[in-house]
Protein backbone atom coordinates (compact mmCIF):
# COMPACT_ATOMS: atom_id res chain seq x y z
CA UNK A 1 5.64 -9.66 -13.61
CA UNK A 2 9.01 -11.78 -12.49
CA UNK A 3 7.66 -14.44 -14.75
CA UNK A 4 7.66 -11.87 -17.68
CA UNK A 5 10.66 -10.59 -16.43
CA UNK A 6 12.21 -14.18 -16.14
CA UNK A 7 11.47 -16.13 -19.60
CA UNK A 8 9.92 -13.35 -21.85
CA UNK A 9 13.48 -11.86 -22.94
CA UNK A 10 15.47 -15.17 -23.36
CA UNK A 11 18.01 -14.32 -26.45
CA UNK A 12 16.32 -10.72 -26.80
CA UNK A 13 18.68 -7.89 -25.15
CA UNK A 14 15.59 -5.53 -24.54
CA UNK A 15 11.90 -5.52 -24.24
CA UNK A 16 9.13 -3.97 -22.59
CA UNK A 17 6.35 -5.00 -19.41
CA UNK A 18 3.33 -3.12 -19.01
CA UNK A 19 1.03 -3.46 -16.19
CA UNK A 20 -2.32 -2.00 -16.36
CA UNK A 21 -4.97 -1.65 -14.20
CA UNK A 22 -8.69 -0.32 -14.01
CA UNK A 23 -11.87 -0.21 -12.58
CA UNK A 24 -15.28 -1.44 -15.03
CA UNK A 25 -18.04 -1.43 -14.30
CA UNK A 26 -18.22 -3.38 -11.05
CA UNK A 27 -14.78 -5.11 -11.96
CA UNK A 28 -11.05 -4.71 -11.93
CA UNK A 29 -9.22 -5.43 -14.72
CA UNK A 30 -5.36 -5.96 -14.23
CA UNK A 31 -3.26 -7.08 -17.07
CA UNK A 32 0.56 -7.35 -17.45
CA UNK A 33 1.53 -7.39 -21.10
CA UNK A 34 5.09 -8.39 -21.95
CA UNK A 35 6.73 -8.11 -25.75
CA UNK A 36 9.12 -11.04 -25.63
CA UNK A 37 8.85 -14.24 -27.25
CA UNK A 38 5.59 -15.38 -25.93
CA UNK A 39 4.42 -18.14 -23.77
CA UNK A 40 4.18 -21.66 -25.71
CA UNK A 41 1.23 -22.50 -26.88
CA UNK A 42 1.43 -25.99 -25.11
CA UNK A 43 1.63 -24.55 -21.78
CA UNK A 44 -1.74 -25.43 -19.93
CA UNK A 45 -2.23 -22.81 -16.98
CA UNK A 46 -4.47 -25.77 -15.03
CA UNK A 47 -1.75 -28.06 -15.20
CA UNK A 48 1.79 -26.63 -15.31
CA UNK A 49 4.14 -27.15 -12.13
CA UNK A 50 5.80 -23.43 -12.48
CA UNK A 51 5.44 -21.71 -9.42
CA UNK A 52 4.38 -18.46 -10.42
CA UNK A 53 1.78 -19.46 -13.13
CA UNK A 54 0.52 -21.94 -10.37
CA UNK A 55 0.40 -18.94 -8.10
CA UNK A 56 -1.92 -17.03 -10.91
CA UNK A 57 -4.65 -19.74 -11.18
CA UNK A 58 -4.72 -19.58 -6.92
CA UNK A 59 -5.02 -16.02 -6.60
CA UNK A 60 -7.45 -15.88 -9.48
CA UNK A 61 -9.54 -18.39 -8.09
CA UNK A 62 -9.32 -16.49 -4.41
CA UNK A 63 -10.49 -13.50 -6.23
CA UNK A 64 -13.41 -15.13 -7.79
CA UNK A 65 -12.04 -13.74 -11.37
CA UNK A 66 -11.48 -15.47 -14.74
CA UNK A 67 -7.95 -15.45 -16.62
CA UNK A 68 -7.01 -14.70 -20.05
CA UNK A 69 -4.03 -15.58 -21.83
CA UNK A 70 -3.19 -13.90 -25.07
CA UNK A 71 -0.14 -15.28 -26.98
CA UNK A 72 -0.08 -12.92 -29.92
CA UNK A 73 2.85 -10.63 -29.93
CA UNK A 74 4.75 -11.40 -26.34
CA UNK A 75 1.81 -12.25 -23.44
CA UNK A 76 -0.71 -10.62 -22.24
CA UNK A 77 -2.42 -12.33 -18.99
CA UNK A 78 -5.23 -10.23 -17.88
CA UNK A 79 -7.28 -10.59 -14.47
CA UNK A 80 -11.13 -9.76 -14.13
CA UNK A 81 -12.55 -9.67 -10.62
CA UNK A 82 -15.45 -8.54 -8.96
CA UNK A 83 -14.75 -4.57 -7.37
CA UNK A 84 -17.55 -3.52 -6.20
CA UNK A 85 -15.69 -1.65 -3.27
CA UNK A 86 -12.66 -0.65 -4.86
């Protein structure tokens, strides 16, 4: 969210964040969607030194989940993790 919030909009003087969130199955699916610029498509989410996207991969990882990025109109970075007892 404060990375959407931080680079999504540069030169754009509005734009929209969704965050979404459900139960499926025996996962949890949360995805924050943002309509700004988009993420470049050289960014590597294994190897770049931001903070926050660094912070992503961890708590992915801690969750046992997998991570999607989607580049096509703004980002969409979406979150699958086990929820059995959620």
């Amino acid at each position: 969210m404060t990375n959407a919030m931080k680079y999504a909009f540069e030169g754009k003087e509005t734009g929209a964040v969704t965050v979404f969130v459900r139960k499926k199955s025996e996962q949890v699916v949360l995805q924050v969607k943002d309509d700004g610029i988009g993420m470049p498509a050289e960014t590597d989410i294994e190897t770049v030194k931001s903070f926050g996207l660094r912070l992503l991969s961890i708590l992915t990882e801690q969750l046992d989940g997998s991570l999607e990025i989607n580049r096509k109109d703004g980002t969409t970075i979406t979150i699958t993790f086990p929820g059995e007892d959620v």
